[in-house]
Protein backbone atom coordinates (compact mmCIF):
# COMPACT_ATOMS: atom_id res chain seq x y z
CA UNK A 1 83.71 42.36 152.30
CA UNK A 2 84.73 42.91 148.71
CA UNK A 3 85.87 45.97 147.58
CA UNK A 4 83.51 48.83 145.85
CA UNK A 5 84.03 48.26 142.09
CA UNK A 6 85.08 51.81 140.53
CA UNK A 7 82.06 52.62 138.04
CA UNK A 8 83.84 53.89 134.59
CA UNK A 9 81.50 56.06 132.42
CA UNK A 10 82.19 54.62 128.86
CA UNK A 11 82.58 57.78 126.65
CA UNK A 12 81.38 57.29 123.31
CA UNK A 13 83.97 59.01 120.92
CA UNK A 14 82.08 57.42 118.02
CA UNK A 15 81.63 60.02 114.93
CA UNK A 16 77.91 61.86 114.96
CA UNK A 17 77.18 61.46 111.64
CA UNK A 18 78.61 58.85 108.55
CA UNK A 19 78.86 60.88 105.83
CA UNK A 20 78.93 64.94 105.85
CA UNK A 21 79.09 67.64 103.02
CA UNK A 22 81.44 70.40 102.52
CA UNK A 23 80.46 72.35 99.48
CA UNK A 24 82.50 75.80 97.62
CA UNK A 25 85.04 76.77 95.59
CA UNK A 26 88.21 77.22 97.25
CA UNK A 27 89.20 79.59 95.03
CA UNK A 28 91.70 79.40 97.17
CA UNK A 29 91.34 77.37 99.91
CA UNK A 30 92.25 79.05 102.81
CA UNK A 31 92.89 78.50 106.78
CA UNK A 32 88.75 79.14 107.28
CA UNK A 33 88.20 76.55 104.64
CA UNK A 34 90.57 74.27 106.60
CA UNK A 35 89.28 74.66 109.66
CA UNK A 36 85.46 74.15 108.34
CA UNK A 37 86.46 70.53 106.61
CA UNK A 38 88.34 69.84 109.96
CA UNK A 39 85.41 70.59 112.16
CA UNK A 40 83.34 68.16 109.93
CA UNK A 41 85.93 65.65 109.80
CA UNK A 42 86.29 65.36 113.33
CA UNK A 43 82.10 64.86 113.36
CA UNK A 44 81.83 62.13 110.27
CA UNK A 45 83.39 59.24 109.40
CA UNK A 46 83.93 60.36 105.86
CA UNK A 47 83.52 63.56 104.41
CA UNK A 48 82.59 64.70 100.98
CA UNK A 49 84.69 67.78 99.69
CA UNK A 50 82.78 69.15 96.53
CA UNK A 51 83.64 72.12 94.31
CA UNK A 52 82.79 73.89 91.21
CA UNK A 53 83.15 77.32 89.83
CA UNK A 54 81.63 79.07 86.21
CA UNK A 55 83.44 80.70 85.82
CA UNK A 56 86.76 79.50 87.17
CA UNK A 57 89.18 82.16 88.95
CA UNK A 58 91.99 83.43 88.01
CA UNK A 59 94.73 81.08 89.61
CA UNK A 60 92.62 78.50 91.11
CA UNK A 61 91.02 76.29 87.71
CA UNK A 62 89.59 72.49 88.86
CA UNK A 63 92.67 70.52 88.89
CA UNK A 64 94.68 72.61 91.20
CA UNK A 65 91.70 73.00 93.47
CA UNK A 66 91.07 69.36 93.65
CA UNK A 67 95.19 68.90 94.34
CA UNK A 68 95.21 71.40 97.17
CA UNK A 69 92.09 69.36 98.88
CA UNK A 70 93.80 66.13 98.66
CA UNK A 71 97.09 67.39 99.33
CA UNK A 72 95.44 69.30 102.76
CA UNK A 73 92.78 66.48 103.51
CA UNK A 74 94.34 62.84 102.25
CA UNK A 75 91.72 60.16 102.89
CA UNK A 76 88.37 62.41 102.20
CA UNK A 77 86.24 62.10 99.04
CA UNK A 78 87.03 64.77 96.92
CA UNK A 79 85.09 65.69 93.96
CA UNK A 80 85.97 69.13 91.87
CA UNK A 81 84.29 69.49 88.38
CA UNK A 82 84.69 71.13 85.77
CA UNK A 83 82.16 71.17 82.44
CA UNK A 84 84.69 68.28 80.81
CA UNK A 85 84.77 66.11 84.43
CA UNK A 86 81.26 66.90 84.79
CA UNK A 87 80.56 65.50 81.41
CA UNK A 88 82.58 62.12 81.67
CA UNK A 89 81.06 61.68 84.90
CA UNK A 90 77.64 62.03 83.56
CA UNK A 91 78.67 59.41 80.90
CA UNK A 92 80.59 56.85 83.35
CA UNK A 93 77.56 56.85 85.01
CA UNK A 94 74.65 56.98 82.65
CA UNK A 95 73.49 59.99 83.38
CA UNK A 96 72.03 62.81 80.78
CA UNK A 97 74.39 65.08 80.61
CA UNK A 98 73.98 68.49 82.47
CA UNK A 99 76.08 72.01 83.05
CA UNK A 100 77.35 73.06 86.10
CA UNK A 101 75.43 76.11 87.27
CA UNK A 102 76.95 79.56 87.01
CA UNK A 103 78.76 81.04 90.04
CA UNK A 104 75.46 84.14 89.70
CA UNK A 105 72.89 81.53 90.05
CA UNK A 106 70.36 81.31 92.06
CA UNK A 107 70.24 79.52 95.24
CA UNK A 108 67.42 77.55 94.11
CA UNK A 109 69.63 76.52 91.58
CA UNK A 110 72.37 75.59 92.94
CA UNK A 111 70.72 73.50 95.84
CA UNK A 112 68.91 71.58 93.25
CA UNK A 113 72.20 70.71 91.07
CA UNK A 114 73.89 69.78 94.50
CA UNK A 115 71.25 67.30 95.47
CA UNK A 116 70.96 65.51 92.22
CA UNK A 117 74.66 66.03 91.87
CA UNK A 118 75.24 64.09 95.13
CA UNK A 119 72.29 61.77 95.37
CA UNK A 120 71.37 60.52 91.53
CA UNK A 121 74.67 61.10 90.09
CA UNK A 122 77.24 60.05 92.91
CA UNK A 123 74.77 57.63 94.92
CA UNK A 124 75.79 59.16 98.00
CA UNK A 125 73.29 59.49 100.81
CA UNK A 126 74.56 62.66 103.22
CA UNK A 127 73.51 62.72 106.38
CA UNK A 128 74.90 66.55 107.56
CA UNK A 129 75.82 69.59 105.39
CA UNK A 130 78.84 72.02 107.31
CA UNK A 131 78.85 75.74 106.50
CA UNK A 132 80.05 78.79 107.57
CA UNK A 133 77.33 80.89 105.56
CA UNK A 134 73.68 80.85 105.67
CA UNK A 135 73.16 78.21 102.46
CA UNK A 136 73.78 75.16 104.92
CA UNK A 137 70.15 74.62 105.92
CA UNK A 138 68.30 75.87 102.76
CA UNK A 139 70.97 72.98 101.13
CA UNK A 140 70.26 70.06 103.98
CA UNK A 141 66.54 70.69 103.32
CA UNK A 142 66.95 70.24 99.89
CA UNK A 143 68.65 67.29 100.30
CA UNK A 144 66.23 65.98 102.56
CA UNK A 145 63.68 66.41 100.36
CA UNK A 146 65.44 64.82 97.71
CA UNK A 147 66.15 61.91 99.11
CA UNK A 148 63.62 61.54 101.82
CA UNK A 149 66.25 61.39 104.29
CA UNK A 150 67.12 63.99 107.14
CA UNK A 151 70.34 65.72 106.67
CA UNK A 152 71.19 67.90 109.74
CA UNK A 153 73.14 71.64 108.82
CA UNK A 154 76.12 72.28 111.06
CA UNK A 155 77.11 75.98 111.16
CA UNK A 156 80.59 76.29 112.04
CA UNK A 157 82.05 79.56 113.34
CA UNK A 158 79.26 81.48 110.89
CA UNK A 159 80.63 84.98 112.26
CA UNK A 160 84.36 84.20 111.31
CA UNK A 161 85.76 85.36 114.21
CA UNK A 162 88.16 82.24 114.50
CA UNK A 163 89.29 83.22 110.69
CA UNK A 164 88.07 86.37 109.75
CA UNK A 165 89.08 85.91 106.20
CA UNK A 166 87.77 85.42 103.00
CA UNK A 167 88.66 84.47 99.39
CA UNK A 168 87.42 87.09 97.12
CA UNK A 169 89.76 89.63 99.58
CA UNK A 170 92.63 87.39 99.36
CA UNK A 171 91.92 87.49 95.13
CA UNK A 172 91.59 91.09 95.88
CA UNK A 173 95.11 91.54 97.88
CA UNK A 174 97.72 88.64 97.02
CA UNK A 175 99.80 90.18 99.99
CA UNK A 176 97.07 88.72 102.17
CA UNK A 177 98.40 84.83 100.85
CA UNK A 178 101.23 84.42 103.28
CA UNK A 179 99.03 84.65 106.29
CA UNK A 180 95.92 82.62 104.97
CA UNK A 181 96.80 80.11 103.01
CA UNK A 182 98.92 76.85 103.42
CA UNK A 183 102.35 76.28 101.59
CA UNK A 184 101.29 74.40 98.63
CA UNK A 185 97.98 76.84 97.96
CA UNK A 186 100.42 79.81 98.34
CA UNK A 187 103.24 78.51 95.97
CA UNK A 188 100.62 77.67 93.50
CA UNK A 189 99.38 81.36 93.69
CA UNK A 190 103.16 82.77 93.26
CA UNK A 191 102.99 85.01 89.86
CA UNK A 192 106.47 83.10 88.27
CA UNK A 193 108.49 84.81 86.18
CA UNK A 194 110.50 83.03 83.80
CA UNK A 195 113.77 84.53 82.00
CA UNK A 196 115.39 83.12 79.30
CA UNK A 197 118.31 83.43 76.91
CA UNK A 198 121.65 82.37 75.46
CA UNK A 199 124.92 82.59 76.68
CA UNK A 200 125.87 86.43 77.09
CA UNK A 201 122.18 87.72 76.57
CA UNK A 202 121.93 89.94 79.84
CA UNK A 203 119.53 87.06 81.32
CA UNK A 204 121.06 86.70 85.41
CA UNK A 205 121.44 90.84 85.48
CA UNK A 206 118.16 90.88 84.39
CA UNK A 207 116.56 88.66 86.76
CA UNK A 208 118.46 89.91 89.71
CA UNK A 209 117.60 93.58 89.17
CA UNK A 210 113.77 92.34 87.88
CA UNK A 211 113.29 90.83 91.42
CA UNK A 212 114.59 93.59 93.22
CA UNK A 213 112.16 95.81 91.60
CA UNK A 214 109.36 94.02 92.31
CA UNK A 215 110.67 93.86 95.66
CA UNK A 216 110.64 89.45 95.78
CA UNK A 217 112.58 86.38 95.45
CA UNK A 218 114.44 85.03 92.83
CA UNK A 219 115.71 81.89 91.74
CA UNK A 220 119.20 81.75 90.97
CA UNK A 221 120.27 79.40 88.06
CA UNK A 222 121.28 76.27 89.77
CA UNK A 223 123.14 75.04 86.30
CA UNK A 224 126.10 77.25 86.87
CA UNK A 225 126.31 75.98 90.39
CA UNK A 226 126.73 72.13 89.82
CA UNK A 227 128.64 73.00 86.35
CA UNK A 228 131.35 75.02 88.38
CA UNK A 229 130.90 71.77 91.44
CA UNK A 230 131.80 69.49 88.39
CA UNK A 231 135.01 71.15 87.42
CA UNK A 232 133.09 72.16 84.06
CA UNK A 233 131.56 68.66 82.89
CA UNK A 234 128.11 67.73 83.24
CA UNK A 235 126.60 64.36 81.79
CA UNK A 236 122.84 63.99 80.93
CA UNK A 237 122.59 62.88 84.78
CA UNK A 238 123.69 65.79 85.94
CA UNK A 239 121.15 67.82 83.61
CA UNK A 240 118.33 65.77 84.71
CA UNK A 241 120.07 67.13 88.32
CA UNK A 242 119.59 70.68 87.23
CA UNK A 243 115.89 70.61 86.38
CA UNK A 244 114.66 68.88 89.13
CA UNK A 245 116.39 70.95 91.64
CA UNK A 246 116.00 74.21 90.18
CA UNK A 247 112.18 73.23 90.05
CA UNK A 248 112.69 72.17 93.74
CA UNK A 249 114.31 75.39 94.41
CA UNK A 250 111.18 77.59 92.58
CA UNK A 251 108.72 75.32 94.67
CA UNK A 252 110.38 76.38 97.93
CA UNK A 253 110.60 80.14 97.73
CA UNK A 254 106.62 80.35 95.77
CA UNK A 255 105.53 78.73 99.08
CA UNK A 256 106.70 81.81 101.36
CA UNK A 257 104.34 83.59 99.38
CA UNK A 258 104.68 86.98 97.71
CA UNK A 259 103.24 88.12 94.26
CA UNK A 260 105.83 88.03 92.35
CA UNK A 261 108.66 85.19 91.89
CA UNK A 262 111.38 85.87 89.47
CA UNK A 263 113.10 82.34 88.03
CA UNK A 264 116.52 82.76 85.97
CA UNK A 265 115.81 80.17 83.67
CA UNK A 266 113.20 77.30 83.26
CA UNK A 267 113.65 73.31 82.31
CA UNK A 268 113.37 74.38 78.68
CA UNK A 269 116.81 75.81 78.85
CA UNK A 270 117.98 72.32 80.58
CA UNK A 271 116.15 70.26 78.14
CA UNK A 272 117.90 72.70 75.28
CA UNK A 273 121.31 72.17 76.62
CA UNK A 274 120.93 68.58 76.69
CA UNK A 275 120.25 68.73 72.64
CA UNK A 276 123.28 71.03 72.54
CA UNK A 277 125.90 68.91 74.20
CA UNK A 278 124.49 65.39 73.93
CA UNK A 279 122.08 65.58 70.88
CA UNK A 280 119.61 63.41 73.51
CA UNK A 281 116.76 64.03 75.87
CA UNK A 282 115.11 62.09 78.54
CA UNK A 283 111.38 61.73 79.33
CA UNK A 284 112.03 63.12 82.57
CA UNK A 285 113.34 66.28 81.02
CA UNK A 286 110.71 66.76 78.49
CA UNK A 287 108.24 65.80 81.19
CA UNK A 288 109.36 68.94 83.26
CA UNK A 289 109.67 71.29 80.03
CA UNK A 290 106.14 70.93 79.46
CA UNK A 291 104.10 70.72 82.67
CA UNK A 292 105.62 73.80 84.58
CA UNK A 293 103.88 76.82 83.72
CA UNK A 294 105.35 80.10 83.98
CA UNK A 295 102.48 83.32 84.26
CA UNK A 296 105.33 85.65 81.82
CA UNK A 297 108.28 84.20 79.63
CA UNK A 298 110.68 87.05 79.85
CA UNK A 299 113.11 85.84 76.82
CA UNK A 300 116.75 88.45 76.11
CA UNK A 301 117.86 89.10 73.02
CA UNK A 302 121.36 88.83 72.26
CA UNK A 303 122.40 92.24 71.70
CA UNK A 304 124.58 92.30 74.12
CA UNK A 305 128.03 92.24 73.40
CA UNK A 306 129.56 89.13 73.98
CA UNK A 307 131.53 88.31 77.00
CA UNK A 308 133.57 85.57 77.36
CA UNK A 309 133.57 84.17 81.25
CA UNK A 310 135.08 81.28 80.76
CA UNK A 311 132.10 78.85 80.88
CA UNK A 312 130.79 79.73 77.68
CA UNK A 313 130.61 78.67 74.12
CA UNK A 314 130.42 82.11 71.36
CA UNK A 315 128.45 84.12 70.05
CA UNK A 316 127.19 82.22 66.95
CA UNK A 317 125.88 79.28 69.49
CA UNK A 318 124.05 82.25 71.33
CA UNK A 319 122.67 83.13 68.44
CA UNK A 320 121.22 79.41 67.86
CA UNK A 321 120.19 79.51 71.20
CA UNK A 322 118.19 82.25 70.26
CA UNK A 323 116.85 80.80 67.56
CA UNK A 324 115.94 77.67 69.16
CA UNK A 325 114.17 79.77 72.05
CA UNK A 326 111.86 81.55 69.17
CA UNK A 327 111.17 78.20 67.79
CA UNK A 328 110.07 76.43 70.75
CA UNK A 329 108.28 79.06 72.53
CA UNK A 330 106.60 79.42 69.17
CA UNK A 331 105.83 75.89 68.85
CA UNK A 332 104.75 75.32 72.05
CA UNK A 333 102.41 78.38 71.51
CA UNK A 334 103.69 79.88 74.75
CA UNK A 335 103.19 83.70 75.22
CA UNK A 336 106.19 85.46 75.68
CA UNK A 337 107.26 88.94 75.70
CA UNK A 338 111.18 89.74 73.44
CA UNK A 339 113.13 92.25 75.94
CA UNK A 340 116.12 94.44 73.67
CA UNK A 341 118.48 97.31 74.13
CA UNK A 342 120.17 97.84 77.95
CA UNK A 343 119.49 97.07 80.95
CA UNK A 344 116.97 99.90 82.02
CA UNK A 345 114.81 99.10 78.45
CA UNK A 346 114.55 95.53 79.30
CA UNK A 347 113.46 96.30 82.96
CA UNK A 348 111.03 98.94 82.16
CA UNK A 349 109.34 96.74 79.40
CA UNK A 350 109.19 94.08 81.86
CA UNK A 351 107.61 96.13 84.22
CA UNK A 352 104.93 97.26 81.63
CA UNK A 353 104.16 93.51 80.72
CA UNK A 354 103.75 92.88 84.26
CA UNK A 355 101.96 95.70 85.25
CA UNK A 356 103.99 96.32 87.95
């Protein structure tokens, strides 16, 4: 007699729904964020991420919300607007052109903009909307209406207890960051601060004893150390060195969090010194000079009296390093705040820009 055949149960790990919405503003995104777009992920087969915010808040404008979602959740659709995106979209797509509604609208309002946004303007038929606040079904009824289609509203951990956070208290209390948010939100949220200066201006004392009254990190000038590895000659390599890791260097302490993050000198300095030595610049250099944004420019005058260590030129190429500073900062219409007379002056004044 044959053996009794073993019945399997075939589990069907198939997703519940095709396409599902997750709708705010991230401003930041934060661990409950993350574990809402998760929770739909693991139900859809693709996901929508969509965001907006009128006005934008401090720290967290469309392009670095939209990074931090792709960065967190590679592979979803990911649409952030602001008016300008939300205007080329509309005219990509032949659409009248519309404004995003205001953070203080109405529900009504911003249900309405959502459905057209995702149904006439992105051709997207949704078939859930996941939450964690009570606008999920009001918006999948809208939707459904809309479209004629049923959406179905998935409330996910709507009492917070998994992350009892949100992201008007972390705006509130950046000493909250470290615990909610993931590396590359929190180093984006860092408060940089940038000294500058000649030779001999006062600028490493200044950022040591800056960061240690703020009570944070601070990034050492990496130029010195490769200059002094080098025996004392650097080529334009070895500048194009410099700025990437002293970026690389910022990028890693900004993501253990903090407020404050005090950076002895910026790529502008490495870009300057490689028109000093080599009367030359790369793209790569310029590149970095101009995308990384500092929140203050801290920049020392040179009325210090000169010191000669060894590694440096004299005092009439500090005072063209000055000069160039002014110029450049000026040119690139980059606020900055002069910082004079000894050590205690510049720190106070420093401390009065920041308001710390």
């Amino acid at each position: 007699m044959p053996g009794r055949q073993r019945q399997v149960a075939e589990v069907d790990d198939r997703p519940r729904f095709r396409l599902g919405l997750v709708v705010g503003k991230f401003s930041p995104l934060h661990h409950g964020h993350e574990y809402l777009i998760e929770h739909a992920r693991q139900q859809c087969r693709q996901v929508l991420l969509l965001s907006w915010s009128v006005p934008e808040l401090a720290g967290c404008y469309a392009r670095r919300r939209q990074r931090w979602l792709r960065q967190r959740f590679p592979g979803l659709l990911c649409v952030v607007l602001d008016e300008r995106r939300l205007e080329r979209l509309c005219r990509q797509r032949g659409q009248a052109p519309r404004r995003l509604p205001a953070n203080t609208a109405s529900d009504q309002e911003q249900q309405a903009f959502t459905a057209w946004l995702c149904a006439d303007l992105l051709g997207l038929a949704l078939d859930a909307v996941f939450s964690s606040e009570a606008y999920g079904a009001p918006l999948a009824a809208r939707l459904a209406a809309h479209t004629g289609k049923a959406v179905t509203a998935v409330e996910v951990d709507r009492q917070r207890r998994r992350y009892p956070i949100s992201a008007s208290a972390i705006r509130a209390d950046p000493t909250l960051a470290p615990h909610w948010l993931a590396p590359e939100v929190r180093a984006d949220l860092v408060c940089r601060v940038a000294v500058l200066g000649g030779e001999s201006s006062g600028k490493t004392t200044l950022a040591a004893a800056l960061a240690q009254r703020l009570g944070c990190s601070w990034v050492p000038e990496y130029g010195r150390e490769l200059w002094e590895q080098r025996g004392g000659r650097l080529d334009m390599a070895d500048l194009q060195q410099i700025a990437r890791v002293q970026q690389q260097r910022e990028d890693t302490l900004a993501a253990d969090g903090g407020r404050w993050l005090v950076c002895d000198t910026t790529a502008l300095t490495t870009l300057g010194y490689a028109g000093w030595l080599f009367a030359a610049s790369t793209p790569g250099l310029r590149r970095r000079a101009a995308q990384r944004r500092y929140a203050h420019l801290l920049l020392c005058a040179p009325d210090f009296v000169f010191v000669q260590d060894g590694t440096r030129q004299d005092a009439g190429f500090r005072a063209r390093q000055h000069a160039w500073y002014v110029q450049e900062l000026t040119r690139r219409r980059l606020p900055w705040t002069l910082l004079e007379g000894p050590l205690a002056q510049r720190l106070a004044r420093a401390c009065s820009v920041l308001g710390a």
